[in-house]
Protein backbone atom coordinates (compact mmCIF):
# COMPACT_ATOMS: atom_id res chain seq x y z
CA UNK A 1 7.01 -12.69 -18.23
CA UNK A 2 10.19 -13.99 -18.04
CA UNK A 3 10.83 -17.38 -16.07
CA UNK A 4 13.61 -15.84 -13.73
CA UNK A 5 11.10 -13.02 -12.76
CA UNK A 6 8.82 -13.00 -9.57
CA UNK A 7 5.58 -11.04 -10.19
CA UNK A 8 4.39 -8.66 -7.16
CA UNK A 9 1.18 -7.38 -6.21
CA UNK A 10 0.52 -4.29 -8.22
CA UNK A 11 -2.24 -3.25 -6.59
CA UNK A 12 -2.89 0.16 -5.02
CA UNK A 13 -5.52 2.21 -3.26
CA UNK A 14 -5.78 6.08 -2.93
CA UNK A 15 -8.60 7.62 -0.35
CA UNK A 16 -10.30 10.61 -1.58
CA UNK A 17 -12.23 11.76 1.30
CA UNK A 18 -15.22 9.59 2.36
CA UNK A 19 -16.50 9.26 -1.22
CA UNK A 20 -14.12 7.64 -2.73
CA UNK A 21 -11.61 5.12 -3.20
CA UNK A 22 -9.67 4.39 -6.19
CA UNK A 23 -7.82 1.11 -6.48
CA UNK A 24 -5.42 0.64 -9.39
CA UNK A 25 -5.02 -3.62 -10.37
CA UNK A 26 -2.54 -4.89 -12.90
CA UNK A 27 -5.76 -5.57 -15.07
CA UNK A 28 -7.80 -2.33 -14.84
CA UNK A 29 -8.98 0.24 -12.43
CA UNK A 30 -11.36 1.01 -10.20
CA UNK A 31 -13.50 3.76 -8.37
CA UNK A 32 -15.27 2.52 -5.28
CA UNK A 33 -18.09 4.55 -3.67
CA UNK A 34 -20.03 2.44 -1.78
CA UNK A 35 -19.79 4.16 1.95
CA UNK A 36 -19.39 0.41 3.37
CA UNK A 37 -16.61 -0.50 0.88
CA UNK A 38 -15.22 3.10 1.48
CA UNK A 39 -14.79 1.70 5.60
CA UNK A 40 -13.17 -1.02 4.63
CA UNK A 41 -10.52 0.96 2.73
CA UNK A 42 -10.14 3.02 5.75
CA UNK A 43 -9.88 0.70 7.97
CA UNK A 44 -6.85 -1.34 5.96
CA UNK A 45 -5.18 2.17 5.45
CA UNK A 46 -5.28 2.55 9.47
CA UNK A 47 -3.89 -0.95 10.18
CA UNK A 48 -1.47 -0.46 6.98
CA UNK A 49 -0.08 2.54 9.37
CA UNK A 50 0.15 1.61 12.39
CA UNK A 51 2.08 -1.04 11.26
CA UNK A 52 4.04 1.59 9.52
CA UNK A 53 7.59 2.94 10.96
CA UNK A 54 8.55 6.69 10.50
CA UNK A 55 10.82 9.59 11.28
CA UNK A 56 14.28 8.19 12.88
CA UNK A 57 13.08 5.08 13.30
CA UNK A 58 12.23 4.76 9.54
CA UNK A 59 15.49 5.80 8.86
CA UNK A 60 17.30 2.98 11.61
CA UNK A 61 15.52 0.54 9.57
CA UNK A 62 16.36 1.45 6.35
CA UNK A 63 19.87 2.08 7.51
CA UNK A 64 20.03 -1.70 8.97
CA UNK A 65 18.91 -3.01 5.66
CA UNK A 66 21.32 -1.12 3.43
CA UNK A 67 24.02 -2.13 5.73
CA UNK A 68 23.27 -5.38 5.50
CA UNK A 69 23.46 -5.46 1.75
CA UNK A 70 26.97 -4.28 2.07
């Protein structure tokens, strides 16, 4: 990696149902299907959206932002 270059979290999770989760890390992959670990998935995917913006108000932010760039 180059010097000038910030590295981001790479990591990812997809919910498949409540047997699954699979969680993608710069280093390798995973399949969870532990029902307790599968909560705890869950439960950071709810929080993940309510924190979330959508529809118009998506769009107001994302406006704002490319604006600001300008």
């Amino acid at each position: 990696m180059s010097p000038d270059r910030e590295r981001w979290p790479a990591e990812g999770f997809w919910i498949y149902d409540t047997a699954q989760v699979n969680v993608e890390l710069i280093s390798g992959y995973l399949t969870i299907t532990q029902p307790s670990e599968i909560v705890m998935y869950a439960e950071a995917f709810a929080e993940l959206a309510a924190l979330a913006v959508y529809g118009s108000s998506a769009r107001a932010l994302i406006t704002s932002a490319t604006d600001a760039l300008a």
